[in-house]
C-alpha atoms as a PDB file:
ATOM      1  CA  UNK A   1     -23.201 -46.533  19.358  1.00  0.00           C
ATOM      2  CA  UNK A   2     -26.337 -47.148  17.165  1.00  0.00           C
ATOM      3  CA  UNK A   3     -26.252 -46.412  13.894  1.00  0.00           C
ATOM      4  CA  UNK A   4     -28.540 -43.808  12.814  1.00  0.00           C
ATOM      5  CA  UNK A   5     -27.334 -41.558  16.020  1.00  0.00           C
ATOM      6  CA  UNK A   6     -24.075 -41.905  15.607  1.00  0.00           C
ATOM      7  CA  UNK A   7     -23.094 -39.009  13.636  1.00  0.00           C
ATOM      8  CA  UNK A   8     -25.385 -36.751  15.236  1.00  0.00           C
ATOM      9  CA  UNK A   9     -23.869 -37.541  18.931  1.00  0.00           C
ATOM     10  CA  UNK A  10     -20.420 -37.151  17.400  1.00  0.00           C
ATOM     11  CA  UNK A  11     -21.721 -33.979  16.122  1.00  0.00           C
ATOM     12  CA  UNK A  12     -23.097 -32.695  19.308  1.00  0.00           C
ATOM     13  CA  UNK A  13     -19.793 -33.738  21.074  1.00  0.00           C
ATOM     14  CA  UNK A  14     -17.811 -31.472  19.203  1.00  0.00           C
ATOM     15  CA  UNK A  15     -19.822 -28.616  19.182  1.00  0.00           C
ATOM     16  CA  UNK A  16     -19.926 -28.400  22.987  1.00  0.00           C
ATOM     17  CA  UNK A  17     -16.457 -29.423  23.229  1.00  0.00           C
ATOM     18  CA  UNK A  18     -16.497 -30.305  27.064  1.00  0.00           C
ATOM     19  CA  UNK A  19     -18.859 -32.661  29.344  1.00  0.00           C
ATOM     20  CA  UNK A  20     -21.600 -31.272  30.050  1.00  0.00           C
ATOM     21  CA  UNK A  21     -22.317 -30.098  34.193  1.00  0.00           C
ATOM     22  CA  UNK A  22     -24.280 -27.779  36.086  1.00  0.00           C
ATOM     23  CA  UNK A  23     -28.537 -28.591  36.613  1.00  0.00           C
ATOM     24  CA  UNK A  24     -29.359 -30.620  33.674  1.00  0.00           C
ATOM     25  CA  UNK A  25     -32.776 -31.656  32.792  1.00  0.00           C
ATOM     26  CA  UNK A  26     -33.360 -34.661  30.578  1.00  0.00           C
ATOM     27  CA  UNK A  27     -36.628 -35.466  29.041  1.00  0.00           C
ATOM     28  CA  UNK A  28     -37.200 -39.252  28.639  1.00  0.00           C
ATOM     29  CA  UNK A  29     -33.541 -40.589  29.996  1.00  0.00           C
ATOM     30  CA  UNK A  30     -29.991 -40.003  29.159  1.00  0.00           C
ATOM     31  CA  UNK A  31     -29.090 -43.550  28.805  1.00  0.00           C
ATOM     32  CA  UNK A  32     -28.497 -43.373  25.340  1.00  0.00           C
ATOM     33  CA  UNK A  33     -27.032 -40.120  24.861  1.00  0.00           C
ATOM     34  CA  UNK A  34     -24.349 -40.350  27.543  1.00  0.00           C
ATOM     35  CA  UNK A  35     -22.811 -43.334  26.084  1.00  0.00           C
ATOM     36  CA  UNK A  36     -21.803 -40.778  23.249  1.00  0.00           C
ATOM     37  CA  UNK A  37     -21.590 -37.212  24.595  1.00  0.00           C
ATOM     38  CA  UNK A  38     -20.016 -36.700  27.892  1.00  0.00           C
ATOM     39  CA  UNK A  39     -21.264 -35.847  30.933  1.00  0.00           C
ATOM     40  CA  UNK A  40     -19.313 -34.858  33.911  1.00  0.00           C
ATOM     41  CA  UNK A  41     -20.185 -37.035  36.887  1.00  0.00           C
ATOM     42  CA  UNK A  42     -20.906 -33.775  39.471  1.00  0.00           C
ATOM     43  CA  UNK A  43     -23.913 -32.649  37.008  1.00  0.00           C
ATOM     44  CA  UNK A  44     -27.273 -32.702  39.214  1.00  0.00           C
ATOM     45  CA  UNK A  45     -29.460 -34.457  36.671  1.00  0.00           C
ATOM     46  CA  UNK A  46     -33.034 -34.073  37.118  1.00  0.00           C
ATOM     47  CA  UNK A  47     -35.085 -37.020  34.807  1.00  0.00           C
ATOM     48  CA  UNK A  48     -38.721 -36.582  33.820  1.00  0.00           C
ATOM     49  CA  UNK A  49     -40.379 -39.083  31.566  1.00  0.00           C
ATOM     50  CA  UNK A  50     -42.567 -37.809  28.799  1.00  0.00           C
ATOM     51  CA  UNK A  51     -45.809 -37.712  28.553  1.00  0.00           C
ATOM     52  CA  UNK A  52     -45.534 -38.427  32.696  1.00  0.00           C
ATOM     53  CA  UNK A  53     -44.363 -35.332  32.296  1.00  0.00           C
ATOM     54  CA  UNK A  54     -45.940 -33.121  29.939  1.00  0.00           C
ATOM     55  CA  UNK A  55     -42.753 -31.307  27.981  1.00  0.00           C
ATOM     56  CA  UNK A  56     -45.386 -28.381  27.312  1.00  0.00           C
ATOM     57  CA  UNK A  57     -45.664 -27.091  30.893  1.00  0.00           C
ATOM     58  CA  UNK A  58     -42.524 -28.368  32.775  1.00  0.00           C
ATOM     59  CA  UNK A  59     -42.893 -28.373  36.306  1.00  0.00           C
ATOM     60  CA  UNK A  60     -39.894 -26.505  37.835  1.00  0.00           C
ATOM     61  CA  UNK A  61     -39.268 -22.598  38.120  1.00  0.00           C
ATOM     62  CA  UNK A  62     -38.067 -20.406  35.692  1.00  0.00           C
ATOM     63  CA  UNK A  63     -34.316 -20.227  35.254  1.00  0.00           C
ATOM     64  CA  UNK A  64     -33.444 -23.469  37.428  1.00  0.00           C
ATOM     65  CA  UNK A  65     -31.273 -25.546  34.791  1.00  0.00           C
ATOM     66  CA  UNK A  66     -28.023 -25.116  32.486  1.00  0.00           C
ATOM     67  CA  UNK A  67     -28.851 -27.844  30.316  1.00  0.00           C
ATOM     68  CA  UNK A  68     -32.519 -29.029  29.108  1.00  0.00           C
ATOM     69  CA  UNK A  69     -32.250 -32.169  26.594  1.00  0.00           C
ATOM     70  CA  UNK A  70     -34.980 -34.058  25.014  1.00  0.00           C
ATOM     71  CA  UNK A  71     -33.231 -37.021  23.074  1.00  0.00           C
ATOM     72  CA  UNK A  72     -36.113 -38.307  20.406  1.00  0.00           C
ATOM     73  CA  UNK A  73     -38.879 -36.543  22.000  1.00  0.00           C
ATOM     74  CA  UNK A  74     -40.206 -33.704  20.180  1.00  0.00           C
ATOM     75  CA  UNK A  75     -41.663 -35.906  17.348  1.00  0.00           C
ATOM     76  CA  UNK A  76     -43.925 -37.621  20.591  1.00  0.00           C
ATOM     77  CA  UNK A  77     -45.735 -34.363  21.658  1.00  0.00           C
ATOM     78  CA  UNK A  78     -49.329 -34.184  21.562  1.00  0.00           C
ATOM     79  CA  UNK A  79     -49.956 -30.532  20.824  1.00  0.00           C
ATOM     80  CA  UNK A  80     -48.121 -27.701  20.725  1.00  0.00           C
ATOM     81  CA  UNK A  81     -44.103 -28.293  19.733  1.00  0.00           C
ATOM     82  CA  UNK A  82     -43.729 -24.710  19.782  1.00  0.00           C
ATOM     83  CA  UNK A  83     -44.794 -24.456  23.579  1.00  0.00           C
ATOM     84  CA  UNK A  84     -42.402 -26.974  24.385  1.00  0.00           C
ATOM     85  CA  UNK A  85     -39.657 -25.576  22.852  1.00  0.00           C
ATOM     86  CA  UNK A  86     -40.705 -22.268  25.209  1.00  0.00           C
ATOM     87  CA  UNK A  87     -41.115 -24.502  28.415  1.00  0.00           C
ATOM     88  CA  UNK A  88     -36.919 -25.569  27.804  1.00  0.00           C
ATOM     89  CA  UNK A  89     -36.168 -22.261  27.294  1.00  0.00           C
ATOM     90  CA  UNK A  90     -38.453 -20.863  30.265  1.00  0.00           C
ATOM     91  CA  UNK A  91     -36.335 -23.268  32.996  1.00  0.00           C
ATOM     92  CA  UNK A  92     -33.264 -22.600  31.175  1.00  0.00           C
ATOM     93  CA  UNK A  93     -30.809 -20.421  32.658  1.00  0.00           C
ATOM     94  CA  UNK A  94     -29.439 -17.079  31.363  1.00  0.00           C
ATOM     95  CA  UNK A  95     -26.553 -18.562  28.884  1.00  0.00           C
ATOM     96  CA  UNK A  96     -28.060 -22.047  29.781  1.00  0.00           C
ATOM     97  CA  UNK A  97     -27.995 -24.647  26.372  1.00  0.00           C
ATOM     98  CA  UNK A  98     -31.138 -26.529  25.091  1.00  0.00           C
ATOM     99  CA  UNK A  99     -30.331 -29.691  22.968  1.00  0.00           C
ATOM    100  CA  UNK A 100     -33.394 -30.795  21.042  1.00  0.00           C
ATOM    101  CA  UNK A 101     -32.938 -34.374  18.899  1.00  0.00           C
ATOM    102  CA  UNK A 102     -35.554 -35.492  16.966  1.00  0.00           C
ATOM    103  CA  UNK A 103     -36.389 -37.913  13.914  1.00  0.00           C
ATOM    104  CA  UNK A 104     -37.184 -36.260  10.034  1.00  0.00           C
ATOM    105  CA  UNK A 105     -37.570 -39.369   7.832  1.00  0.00           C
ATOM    106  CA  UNK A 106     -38.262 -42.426   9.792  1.00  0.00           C
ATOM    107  CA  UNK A 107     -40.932 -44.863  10.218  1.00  0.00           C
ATOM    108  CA  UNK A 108     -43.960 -44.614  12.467  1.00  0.00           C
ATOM    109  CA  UNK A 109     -42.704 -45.058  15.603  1.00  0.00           C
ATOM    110  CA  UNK A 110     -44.415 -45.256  19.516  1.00  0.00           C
ATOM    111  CA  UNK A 111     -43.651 -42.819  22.167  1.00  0.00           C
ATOM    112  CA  UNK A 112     -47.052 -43.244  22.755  1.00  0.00           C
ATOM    113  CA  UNK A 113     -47.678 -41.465  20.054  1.00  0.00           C
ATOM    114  CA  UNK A 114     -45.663 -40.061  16.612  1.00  0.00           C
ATOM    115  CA  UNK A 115     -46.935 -36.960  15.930  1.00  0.00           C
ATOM    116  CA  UNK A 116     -44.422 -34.888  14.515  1.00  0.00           C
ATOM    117  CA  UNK A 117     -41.232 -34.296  11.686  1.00  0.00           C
ATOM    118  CA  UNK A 118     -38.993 -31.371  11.671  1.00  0.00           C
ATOM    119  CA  UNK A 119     -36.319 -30.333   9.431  1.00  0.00           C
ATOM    120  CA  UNK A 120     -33.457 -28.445  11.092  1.00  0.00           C
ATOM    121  CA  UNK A 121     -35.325 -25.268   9.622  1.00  0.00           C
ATOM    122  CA  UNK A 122     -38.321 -25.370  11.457  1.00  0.00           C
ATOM    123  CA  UNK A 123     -36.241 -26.489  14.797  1.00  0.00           C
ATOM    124  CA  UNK A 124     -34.487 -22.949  13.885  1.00  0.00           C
ATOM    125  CA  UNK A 125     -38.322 -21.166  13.437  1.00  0.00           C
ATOM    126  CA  UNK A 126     -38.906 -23.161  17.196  1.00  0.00           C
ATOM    127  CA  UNK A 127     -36.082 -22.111  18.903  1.00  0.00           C
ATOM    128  CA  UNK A 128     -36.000 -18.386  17.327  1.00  0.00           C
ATOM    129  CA  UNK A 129     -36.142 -16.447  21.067  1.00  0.00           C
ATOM    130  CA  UNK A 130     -32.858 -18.563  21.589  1.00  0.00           C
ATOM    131  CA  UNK A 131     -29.774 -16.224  21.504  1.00  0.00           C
ATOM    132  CA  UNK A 132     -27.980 -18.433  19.929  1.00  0.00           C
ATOM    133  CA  UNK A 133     -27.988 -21.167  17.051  1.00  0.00           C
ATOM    134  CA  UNK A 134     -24.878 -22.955  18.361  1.00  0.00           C
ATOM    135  CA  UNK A 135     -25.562 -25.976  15.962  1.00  0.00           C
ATOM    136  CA  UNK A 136     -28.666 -27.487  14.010  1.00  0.00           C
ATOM    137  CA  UNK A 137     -28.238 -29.946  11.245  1.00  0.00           C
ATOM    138  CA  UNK A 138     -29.601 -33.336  10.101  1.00  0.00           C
ATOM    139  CA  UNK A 139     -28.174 -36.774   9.388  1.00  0.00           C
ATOM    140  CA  UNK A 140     -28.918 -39.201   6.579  1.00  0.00           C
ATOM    141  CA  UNK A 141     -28.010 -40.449   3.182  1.00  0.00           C
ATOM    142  CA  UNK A 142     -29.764 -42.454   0.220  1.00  0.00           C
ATOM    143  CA  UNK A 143     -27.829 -46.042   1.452  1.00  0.00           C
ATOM    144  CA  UNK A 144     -28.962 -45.443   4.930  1.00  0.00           C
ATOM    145  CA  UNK A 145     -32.649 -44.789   4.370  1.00  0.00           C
ATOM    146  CA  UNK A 146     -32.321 -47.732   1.865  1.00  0.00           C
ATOM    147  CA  UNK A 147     -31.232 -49.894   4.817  1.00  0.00           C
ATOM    148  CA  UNK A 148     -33.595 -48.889   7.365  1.00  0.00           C
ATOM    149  CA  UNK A 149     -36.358 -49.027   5.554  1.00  0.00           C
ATOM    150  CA  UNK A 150     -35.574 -52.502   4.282  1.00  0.00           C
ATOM    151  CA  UNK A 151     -34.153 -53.673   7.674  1.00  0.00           C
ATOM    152  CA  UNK A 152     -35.907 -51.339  10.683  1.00  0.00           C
ATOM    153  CA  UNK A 153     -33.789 -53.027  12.822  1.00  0.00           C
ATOM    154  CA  UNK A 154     -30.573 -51.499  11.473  1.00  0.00           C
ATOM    155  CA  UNK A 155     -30.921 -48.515  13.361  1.00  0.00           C
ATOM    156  CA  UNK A 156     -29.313 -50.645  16.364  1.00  0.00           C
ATOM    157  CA  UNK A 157     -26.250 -51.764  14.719  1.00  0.00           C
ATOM    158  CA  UNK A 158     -23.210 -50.813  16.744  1.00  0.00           C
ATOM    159  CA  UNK A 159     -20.987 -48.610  14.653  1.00  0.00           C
ATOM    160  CA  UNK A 160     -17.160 -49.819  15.278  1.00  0.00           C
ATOM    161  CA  UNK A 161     -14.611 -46.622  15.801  1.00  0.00           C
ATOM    162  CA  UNK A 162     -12.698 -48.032  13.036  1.00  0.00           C
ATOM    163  CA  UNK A 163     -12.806 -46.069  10.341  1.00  0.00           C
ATOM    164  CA  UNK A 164     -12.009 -49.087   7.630  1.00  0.00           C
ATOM    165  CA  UNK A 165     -15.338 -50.555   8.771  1.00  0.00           C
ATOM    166  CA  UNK A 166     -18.154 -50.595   6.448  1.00  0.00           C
ATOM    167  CA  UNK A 167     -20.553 -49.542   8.696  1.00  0.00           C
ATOM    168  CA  UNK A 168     -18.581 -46.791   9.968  1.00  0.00           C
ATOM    169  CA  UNK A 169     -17.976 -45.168   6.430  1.00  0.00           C
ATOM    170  CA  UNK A 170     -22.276 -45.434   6.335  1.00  0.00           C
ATOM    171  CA  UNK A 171     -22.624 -44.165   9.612  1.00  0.00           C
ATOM    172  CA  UNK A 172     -20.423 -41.338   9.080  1.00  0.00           C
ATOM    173  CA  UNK A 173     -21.653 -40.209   5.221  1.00  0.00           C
ATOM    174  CA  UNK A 174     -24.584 -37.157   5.128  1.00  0.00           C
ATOM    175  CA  UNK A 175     -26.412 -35.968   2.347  1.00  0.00           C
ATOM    176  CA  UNK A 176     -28.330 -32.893   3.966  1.00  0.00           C
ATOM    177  CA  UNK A 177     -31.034 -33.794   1.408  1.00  0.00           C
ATOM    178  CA  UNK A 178     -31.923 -37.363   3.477  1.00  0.00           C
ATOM    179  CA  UNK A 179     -31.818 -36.474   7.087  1.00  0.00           C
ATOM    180  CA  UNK A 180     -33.465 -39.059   8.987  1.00  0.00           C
ATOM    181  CA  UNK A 181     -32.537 -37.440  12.147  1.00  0.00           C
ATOM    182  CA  UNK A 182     -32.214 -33.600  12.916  1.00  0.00           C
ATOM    183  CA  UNK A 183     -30.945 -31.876  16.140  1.00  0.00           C
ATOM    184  CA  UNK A 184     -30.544 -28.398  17.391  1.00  0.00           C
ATOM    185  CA  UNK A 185     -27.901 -26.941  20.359  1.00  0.00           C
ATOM    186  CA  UNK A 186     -29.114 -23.467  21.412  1.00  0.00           C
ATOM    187  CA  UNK A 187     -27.979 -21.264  24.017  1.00  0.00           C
ATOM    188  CA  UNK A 188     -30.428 -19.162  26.124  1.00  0.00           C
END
């Protein structure tokens, strides 16, 4: 798993605590985020690729999917973060669970474009209609900004289970202060 999303998957493993199944609609591929959180092989997974498709008025009815997740997307949208944030919750389900990962301190990055940085309040403030706040936080620490911004190419080291490794004691360290990634999980 790379290393600046370890943590966070591991985090967003536990706090759904089973694969995930149902409709699930992923902005801008899974491939990276399955590796770490599970998902059960009957889920009907609908892919879109932003800005193909434009996050901010998603093209499917209201209330079609149990799961809506945009893995490292939200910094990428030109415009309005806070209609996108609506459009997830618009084709959620009732009870249906929005998972929202994004970057906070990190380099300029393409996607075509960087636009954006959130904190894990203001992904709170955008997901406020949500029912429920099931999990928002941030990962980061001084030695791991250190590293990446020294060595961009850091953020693809795989991080070893072991937990004598170095890297996995790096990995696995957060100072809430240095989050270079945030996430939210909230339920409709």
């Amino acid at each position: 798993m790379r290393f600046t999303r370890y943590q966070m998957y591991k985090r967003i493993k536990q706090a759904l605590g089973k694969p995930i199944s149902g409709k699930v609609l992923s902005i801008s591929s899974l491939r990276t985020f399955r590796r770490a959180v599970p998902i059960s092989d009957k889920a009907e997974i609908t892919e879109v690729d932003y800005p193909k498709v434009n996050m901010q008025k998603l093209p499917f009815p209201d209330n079609t999917f149990d799961f809506v997740i945009s893995d490292q997307v939200l910094e990428h949208i030109e415009g309005d973060a806070q209609k996108a944030i609506d459009e997830s919750y618009r084709v959620l389900k009732p009870g249906g669970i929005a998972i929202h990962t994004t970057v906070f301190m990190n380099l300029i990055h393409w996607g075509p474009k960087d636009m954006w940085r959130f904190s894990p309040d203001a992904l709170k403030y955008l997901c406020r209609r949500f029912s429920e706040i099931i999990q928002c936080e941030g990962w980061g620490n001084r030695l791991a900004h250190i590293i990446f911004l020294i060595y961009n190419k850091s953020r693809d080291w795989q991080i070893p289970e072991r937990k004598l490794s170095i890297l996995h004691f790096l990995a696995t360290r957060n100072n809430e202060k240095y989050p270079l990634l945030t996430w939210i999980i909230a339920k409709k």
